[in-house]
Protein backbone atom coordinates (compact mmCIF):
# COMPACT_ATOMS: atom_id res chain seq x y z
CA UNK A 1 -5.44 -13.96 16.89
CA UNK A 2 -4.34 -13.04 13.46
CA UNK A 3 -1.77 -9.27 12.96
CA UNK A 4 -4.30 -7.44 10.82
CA UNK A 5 -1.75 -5.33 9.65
CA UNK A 6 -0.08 -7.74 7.83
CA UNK A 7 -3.59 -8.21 5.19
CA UNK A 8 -3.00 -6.10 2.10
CA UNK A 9 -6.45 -5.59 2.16
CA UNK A 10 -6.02 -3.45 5.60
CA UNK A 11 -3.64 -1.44 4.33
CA UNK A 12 -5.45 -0.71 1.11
CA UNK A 13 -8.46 -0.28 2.67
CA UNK A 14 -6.57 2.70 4.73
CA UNK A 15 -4.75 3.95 2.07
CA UNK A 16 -8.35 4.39 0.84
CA UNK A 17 -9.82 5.99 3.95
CA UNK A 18 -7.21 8.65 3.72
CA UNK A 19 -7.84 9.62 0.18
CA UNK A 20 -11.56 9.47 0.93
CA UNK A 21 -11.42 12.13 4.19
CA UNK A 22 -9.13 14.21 1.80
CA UNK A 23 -11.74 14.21 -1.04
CA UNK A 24 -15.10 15.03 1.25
CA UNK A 25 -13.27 18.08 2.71
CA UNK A 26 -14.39 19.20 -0.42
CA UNK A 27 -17.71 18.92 -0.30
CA UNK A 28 -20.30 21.61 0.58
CA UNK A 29 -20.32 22.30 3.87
CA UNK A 30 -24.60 21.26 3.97
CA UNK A 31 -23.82 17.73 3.47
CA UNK A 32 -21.12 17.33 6.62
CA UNK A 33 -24.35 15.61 8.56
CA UNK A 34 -25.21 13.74 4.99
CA UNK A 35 -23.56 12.25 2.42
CA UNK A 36 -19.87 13.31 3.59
CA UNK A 37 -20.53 11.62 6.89
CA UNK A 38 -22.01 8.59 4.96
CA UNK A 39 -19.05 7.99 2.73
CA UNK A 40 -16.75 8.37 5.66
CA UNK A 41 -18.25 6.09 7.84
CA UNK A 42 -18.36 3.22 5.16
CA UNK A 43 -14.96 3.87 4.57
CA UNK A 44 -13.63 3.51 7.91
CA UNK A 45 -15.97 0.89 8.04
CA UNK A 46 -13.80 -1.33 5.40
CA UNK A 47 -10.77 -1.65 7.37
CA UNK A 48 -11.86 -1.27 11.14
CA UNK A 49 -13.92 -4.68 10.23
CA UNK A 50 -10.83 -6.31 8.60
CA UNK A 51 -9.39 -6.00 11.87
CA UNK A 52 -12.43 -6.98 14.23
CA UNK A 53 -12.38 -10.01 12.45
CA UNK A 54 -8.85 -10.80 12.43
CA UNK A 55 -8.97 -10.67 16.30
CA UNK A 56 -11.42 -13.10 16.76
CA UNK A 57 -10.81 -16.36 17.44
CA UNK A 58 -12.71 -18.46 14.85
CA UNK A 59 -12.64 -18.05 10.73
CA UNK A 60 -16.51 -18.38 10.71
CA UNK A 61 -15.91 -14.97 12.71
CA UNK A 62 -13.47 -13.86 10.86
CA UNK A 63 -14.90 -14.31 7.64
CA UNK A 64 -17.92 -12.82 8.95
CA UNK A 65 -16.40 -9.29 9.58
CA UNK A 66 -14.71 -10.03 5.87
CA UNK A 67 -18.52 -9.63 4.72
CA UNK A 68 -19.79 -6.92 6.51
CA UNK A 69 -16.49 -4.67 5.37
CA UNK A 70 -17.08 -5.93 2.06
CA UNK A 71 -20.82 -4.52 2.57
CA UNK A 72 -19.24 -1.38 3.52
CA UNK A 73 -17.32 -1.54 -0.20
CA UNK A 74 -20.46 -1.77 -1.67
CA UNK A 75 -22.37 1.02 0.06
CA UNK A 76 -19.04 3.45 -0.18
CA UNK A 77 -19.17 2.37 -3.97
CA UNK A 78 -22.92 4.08 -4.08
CA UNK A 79 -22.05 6.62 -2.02
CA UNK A 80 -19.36 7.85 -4.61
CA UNK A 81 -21.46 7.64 -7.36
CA UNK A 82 -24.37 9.68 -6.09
CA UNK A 83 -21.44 11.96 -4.65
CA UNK A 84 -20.92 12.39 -8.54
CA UNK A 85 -24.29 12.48 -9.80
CA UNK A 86 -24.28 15.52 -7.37
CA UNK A 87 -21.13 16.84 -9.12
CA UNK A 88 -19.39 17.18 -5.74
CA UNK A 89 -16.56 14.58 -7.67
CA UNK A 90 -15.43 14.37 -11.19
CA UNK A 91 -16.15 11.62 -13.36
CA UNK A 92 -12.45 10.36 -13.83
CA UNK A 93 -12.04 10.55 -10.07
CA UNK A 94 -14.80 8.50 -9.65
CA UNK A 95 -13.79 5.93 -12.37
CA UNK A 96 -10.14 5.87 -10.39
CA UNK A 97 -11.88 5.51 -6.86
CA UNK A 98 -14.23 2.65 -8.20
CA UNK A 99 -11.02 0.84 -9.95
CA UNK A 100 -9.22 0.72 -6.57
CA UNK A 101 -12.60 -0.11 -4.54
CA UNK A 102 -13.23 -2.87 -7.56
CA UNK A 103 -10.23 -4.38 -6.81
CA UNK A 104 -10.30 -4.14 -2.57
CA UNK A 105 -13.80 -5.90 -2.83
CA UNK A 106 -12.47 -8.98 -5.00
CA UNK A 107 -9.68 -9.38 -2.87
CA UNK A 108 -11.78 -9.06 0.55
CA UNK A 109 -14.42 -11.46 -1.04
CA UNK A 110 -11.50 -14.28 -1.98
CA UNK A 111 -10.00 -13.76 1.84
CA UNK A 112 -13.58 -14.63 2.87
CA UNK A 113 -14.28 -17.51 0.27
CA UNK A 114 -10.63 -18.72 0.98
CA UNK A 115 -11.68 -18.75 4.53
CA UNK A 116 -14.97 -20.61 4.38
CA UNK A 117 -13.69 -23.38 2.30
């Protein structure tokens, strides 16, 4: 059983869920069932499957969870741009929040790759 704590990734990936519940507060209120519970979700999503798969026993597991948070990356990555196509975020908040996302999914996918090889 690995500490998933100690993964950069995790604690990015929180860092990020933090930002993200502090963002969709701003949202109007009809999209609490929709799109603000979407982009939450996927969000929590990230690191709660960094650390599923760190508790298992085997790295086929492991690196199994890797992929589905890194799924999650993806769909939170849509879910912020139609969150700006909606105007509900800015443009340059969305660039920033895709940087840092950019960079979580590259370094989940070479934890994974790392793993499988």
């Amino acid at each position: 059983m690995r500490d998933f704590r100690k993964y950069d990734i995790w604690t990015d990936s929180m860092e990020l869920v933090d930002a993200i519940y502090t963002f969709v507060e701003a949202f109007p209120n009809s999209e609490k069932y929709g799109l603000s519970s979407q982009i939450t979700r996927s969000a929590v999503s990230i690191p709660s499957n960094i650390a599923e798969g760190a508790s298992r026993n085997s790295e086929k597991d492991f690196a199994r969870f890797l992929e589905i948070g890194l799924g999650s990356a993806f769909e939170l990555e849509t879910q912020l741009i139609i969150a700006e196509r909606r105007k509900y975020i800015s443009e340059s908040h969305l660039e920033e929040s895709i940087m840092k996302l950019t960079s979580l999914q590259k370094r989940i996918y070479a934890l994974r790759r790392k793993i499988i090889n």
